[in-house]
N, C-alpha and C. Protein backbone atom coordinates (compact mmCIF):
# COMPACT_ATOMS: atom_id res chain seq x y z
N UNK A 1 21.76 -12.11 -47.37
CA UNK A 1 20.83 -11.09 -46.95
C UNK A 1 20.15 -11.44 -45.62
N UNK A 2 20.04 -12.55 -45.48
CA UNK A 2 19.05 -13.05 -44.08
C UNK A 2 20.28 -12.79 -42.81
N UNK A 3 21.29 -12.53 -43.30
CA UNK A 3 21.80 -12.47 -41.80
C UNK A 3 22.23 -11.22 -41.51
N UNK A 4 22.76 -10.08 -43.07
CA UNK A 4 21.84 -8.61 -42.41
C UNK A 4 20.54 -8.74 -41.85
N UNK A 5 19.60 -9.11 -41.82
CA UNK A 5 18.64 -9.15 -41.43
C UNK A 5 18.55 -9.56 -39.87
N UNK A 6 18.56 -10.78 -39.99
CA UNK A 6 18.98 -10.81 -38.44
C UNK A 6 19.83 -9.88 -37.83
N UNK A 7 20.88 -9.36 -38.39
CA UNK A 7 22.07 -8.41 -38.08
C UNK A 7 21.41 -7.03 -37.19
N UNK A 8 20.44 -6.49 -38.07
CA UNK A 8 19.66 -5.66 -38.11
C UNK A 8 18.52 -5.67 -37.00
N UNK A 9 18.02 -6.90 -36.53
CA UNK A 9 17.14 -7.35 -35.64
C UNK A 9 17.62 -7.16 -34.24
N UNK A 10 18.92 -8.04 -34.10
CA UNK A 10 19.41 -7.74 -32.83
C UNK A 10 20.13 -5.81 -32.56
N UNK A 11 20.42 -5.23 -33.74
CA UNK A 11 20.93 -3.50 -33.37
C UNK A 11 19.13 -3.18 -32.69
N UNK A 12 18.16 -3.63 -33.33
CA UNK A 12 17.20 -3.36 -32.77
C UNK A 12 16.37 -3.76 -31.44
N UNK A 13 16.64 -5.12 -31.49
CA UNK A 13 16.41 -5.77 -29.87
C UNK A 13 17.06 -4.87 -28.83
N UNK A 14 18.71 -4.57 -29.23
CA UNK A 14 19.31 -3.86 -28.28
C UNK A 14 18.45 -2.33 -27.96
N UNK A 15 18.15 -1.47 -28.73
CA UNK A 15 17.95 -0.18 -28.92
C UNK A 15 16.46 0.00 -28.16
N UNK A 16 15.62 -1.47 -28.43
CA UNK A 16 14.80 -1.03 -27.75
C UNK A 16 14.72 -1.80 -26.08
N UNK A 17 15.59 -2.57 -25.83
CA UNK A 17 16.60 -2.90 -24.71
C UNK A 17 16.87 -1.86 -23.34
N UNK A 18 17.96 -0.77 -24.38
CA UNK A 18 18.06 0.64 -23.96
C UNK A 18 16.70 1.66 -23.83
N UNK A 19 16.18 1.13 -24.83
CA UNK A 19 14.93 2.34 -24.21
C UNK A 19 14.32 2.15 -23.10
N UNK A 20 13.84 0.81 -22.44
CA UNK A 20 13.10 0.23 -21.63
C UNK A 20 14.02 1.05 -20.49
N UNK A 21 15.31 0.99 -20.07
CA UNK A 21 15.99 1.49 -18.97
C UNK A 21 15.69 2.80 -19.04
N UNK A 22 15.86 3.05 -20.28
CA UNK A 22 16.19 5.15 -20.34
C UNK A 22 14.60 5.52 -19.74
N UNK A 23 13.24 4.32 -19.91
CA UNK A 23 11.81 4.65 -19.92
C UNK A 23 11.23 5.11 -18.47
N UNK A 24 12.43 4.18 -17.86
CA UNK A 24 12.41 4.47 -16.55
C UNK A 24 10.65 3.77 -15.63
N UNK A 25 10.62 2.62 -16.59
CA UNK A 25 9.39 2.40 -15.99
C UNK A 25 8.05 2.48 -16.88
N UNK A 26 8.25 2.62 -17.79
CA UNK A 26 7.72 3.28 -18.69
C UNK A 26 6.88 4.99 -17.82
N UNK A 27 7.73 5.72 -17.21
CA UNK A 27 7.21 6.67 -16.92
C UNK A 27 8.05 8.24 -17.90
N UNK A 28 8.44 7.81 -18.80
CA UNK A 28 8.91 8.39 -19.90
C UNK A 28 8.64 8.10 -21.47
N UNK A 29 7.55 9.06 -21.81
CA UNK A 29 7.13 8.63 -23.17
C UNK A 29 8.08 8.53 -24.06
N UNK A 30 9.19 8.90 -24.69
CA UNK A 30 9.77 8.86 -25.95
C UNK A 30 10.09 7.27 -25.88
N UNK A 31 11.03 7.56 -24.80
CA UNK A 31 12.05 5.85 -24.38
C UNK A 31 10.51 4.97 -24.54
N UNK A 32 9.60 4.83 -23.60
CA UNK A 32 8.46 3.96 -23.66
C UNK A 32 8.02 3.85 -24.98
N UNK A 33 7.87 4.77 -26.11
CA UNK A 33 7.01 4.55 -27.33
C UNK A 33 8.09 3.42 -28.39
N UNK A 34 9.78 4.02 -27.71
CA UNK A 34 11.02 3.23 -28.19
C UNK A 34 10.79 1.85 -27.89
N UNK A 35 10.67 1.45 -27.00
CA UNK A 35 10.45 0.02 -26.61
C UNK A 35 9.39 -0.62 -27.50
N UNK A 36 8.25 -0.39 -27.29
CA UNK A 36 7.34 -1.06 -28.45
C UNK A 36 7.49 -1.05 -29.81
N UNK A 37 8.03 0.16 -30.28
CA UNK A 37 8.74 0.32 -31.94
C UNK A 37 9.73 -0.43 -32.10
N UNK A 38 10.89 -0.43 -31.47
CA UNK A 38 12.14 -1.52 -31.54
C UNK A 38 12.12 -2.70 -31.68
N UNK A 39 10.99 -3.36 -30.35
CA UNK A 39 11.03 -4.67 -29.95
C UNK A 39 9.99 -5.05 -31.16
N UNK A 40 9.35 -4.41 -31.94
CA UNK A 40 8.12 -4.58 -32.89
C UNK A 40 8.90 -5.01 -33.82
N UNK A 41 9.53 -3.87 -34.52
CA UNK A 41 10.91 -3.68 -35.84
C UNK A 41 11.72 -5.01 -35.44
N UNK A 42 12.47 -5.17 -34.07
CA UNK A 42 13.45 -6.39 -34.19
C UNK A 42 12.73 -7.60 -34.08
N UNK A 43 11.38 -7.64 -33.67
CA UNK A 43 10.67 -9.27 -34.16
C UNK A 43 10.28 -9.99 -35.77
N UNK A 44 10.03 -8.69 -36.14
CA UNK A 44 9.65 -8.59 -37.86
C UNK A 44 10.74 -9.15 -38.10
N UNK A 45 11.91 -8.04 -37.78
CA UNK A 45 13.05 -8.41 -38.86
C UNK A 45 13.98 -10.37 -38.21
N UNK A 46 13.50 -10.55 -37.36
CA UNK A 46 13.96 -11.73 -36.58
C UNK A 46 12.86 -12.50 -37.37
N UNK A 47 11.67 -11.99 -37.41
CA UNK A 47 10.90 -13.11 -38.54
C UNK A 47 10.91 -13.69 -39.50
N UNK A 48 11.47 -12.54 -41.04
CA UNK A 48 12.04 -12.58 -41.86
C UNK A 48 13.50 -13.18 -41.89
N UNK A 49 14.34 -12.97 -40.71
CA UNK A 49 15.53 -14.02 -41.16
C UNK A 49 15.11 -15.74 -40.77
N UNK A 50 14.11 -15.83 -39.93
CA UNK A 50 14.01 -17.08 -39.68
C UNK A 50 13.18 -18.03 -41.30
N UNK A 51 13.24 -16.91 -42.38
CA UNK A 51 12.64 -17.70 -43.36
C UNK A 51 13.88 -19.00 -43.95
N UNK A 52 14.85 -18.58 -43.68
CA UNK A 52 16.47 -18.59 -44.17
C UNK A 52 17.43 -19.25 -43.60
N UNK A 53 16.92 -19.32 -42.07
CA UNK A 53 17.76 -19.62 -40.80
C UNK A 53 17.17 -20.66 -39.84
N UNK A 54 17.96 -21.47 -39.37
CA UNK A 54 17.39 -22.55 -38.65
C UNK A 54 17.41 -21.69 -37.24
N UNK A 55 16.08 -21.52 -36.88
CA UNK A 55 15.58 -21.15 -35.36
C UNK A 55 16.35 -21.52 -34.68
N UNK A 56 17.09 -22.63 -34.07
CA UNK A 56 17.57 -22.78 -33.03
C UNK A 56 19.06 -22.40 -33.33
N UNK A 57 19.66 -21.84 -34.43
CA UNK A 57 20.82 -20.84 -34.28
C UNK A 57 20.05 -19.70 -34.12
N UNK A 58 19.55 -18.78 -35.31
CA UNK A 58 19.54 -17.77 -35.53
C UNK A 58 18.67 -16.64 -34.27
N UNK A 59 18.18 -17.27 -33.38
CA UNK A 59 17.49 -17.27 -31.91
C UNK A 59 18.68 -16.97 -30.82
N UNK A 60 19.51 -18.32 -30.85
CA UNK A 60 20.39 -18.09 -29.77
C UNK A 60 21.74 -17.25 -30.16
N UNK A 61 21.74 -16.64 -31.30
CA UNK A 61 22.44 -15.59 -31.74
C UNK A 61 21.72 -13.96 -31.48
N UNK A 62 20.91 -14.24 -31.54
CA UNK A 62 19.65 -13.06 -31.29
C UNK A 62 19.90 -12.34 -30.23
N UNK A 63 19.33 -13.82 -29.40
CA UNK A 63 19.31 -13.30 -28.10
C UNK A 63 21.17 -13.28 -27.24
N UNK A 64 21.99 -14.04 -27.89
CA UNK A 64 23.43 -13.99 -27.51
C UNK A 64 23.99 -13.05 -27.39
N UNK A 65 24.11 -11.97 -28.83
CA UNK A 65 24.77 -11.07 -29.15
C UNK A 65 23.86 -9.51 -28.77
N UNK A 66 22.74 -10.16 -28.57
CA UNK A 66 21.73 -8.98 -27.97
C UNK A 66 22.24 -8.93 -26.25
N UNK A 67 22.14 -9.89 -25.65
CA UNK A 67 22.66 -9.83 -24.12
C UNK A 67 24.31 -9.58 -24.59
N UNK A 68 25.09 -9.78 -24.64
CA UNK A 68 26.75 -9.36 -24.73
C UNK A 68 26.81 -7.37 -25.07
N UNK A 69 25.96 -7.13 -25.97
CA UNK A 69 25.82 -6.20 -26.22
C UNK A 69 24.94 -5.61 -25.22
N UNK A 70 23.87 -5.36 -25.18
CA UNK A 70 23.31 -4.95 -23.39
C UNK A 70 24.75 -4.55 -22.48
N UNK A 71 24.87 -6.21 -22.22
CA UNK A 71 26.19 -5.98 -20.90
C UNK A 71 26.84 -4.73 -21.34
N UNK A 72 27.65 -4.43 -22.43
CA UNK A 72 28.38 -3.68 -22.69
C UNK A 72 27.77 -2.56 -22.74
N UNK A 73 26.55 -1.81 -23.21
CA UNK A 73 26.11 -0.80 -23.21
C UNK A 73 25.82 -0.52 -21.38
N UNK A 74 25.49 -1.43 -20.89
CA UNK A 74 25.03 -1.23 -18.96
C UNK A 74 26.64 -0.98 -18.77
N UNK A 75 27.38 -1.20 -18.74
CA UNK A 75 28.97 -0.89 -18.65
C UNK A 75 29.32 0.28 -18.94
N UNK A 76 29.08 0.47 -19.99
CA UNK A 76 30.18 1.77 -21.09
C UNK A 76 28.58 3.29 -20.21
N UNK A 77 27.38 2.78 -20.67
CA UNK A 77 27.01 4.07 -20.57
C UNK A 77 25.73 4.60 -19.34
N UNK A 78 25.75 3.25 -18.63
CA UNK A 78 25.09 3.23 -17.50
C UNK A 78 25.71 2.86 -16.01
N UNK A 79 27.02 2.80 -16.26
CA UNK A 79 27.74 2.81 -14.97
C UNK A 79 27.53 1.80 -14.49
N UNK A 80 27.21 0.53 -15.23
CA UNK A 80 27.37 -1.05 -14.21
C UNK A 80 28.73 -1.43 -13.99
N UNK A 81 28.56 -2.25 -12.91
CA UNK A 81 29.96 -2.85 -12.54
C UNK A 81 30.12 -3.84 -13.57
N UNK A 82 31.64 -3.77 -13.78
CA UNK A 82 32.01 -5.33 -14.73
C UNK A 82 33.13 -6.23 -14.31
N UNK A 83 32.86 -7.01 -13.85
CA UNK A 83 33.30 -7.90 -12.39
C UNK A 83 33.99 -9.24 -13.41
N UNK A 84 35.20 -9.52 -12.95
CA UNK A 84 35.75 -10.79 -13.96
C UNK A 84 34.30 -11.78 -14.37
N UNK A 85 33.49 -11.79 -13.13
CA UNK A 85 32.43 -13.03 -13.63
C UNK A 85 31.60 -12.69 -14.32
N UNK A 86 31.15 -11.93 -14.46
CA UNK A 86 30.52 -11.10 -15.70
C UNK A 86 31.01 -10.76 -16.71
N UNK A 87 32.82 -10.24 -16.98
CA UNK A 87 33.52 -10.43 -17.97
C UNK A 87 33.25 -11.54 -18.62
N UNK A 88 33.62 -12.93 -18.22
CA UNK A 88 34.00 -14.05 -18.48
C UNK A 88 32.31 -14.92 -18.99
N UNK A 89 31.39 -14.49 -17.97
CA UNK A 89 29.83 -14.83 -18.72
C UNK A 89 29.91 -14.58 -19.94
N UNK A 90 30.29 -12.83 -20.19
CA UNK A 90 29.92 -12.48 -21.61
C UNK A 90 31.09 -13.01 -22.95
N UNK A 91 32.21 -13.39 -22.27
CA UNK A 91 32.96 -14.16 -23.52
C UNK A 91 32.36 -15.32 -23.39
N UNK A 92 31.73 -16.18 -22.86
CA UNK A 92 31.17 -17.39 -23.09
C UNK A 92 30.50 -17.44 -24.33
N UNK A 93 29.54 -16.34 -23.83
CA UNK A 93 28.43 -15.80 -24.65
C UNK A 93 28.48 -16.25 -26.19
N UNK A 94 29.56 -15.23 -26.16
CA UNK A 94 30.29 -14.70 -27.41
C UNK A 94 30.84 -15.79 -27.88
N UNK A 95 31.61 -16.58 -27.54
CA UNK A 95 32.04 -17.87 -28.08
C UNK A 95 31.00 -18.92 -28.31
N UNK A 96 29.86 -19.29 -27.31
CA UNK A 96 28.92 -20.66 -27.93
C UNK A 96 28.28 -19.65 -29.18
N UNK A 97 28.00 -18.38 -29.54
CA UNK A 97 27.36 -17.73 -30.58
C UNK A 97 28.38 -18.10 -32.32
N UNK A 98 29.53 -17.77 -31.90
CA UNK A 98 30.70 -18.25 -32.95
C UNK A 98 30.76 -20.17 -32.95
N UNK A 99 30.39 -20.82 -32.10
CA UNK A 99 30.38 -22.04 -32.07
C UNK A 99 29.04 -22.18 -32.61
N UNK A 100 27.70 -21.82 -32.15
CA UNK A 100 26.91 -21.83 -33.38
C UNK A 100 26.75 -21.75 -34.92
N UNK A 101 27.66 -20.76 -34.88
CA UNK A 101 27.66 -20.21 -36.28
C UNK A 101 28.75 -21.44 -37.17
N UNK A 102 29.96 -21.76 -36.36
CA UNK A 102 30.43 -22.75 -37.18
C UNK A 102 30.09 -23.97 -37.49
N UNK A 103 28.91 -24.86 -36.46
CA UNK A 103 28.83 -25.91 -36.79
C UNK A 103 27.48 -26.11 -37.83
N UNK A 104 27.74 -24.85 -38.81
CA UNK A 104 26.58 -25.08 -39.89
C UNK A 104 25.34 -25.83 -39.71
N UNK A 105 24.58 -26.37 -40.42
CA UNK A 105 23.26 -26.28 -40.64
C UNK A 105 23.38 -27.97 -40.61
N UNK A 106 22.34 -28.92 -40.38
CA UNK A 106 22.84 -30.31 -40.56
C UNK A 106 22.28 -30.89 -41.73
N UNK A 107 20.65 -29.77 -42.54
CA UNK A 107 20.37 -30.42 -43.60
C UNK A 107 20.76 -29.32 -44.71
């Protein structure tokens, strides 16, 4: 359950991620009220998995799969460039996050 949870934290880090851009500054209320609800919702729920989870994974998964995901949403629906070195950043990403995850817990 704690890593739906976390699971759940980062769809939310991202969402309110996206709002901050769509807020435009915060000179757009919906997106702006999004940002503080999201980033609120994905700390809670990042709180609650850290009952479960050793911080120094469940953090750099957070924030890992929250930036890989970003990139990809600035790509797919905001028209960023995606340049091999930026490709290749975000498989890094993606791999020390899976290298986290495998070298289990030490206690």
């Amino acid at each position: 359950m704690h890593w739906l949870t976390l699971m759940g934290a980062i769809v939310l880090e991202v969402m309110g991620t996206t709002s901050m851009k769509l807020s435009h500054g915060f000179t757009r209320l919906w997106p702006s009220i999004g940002v503080v609800v999201f980033y609120g919702a994905s700390l809670t729920l990042l709180t609650l998995a850290l009952k479960k989870l050793d911080v120094s994974v469940a953090y750099a998964i957070w924030a890992g799969l929250g930036t890989a995901l970003i990139a990809g949403i600035g790509v797919v629906y905001f028209g960023e460039a995606l340049t091999w070195v930026r490709a290749i950043s975000i498989l890094l990403i993606v791999i020390g996050v899976v290298g986290l995850n495998l070298s289990g817990s030490p206690h």
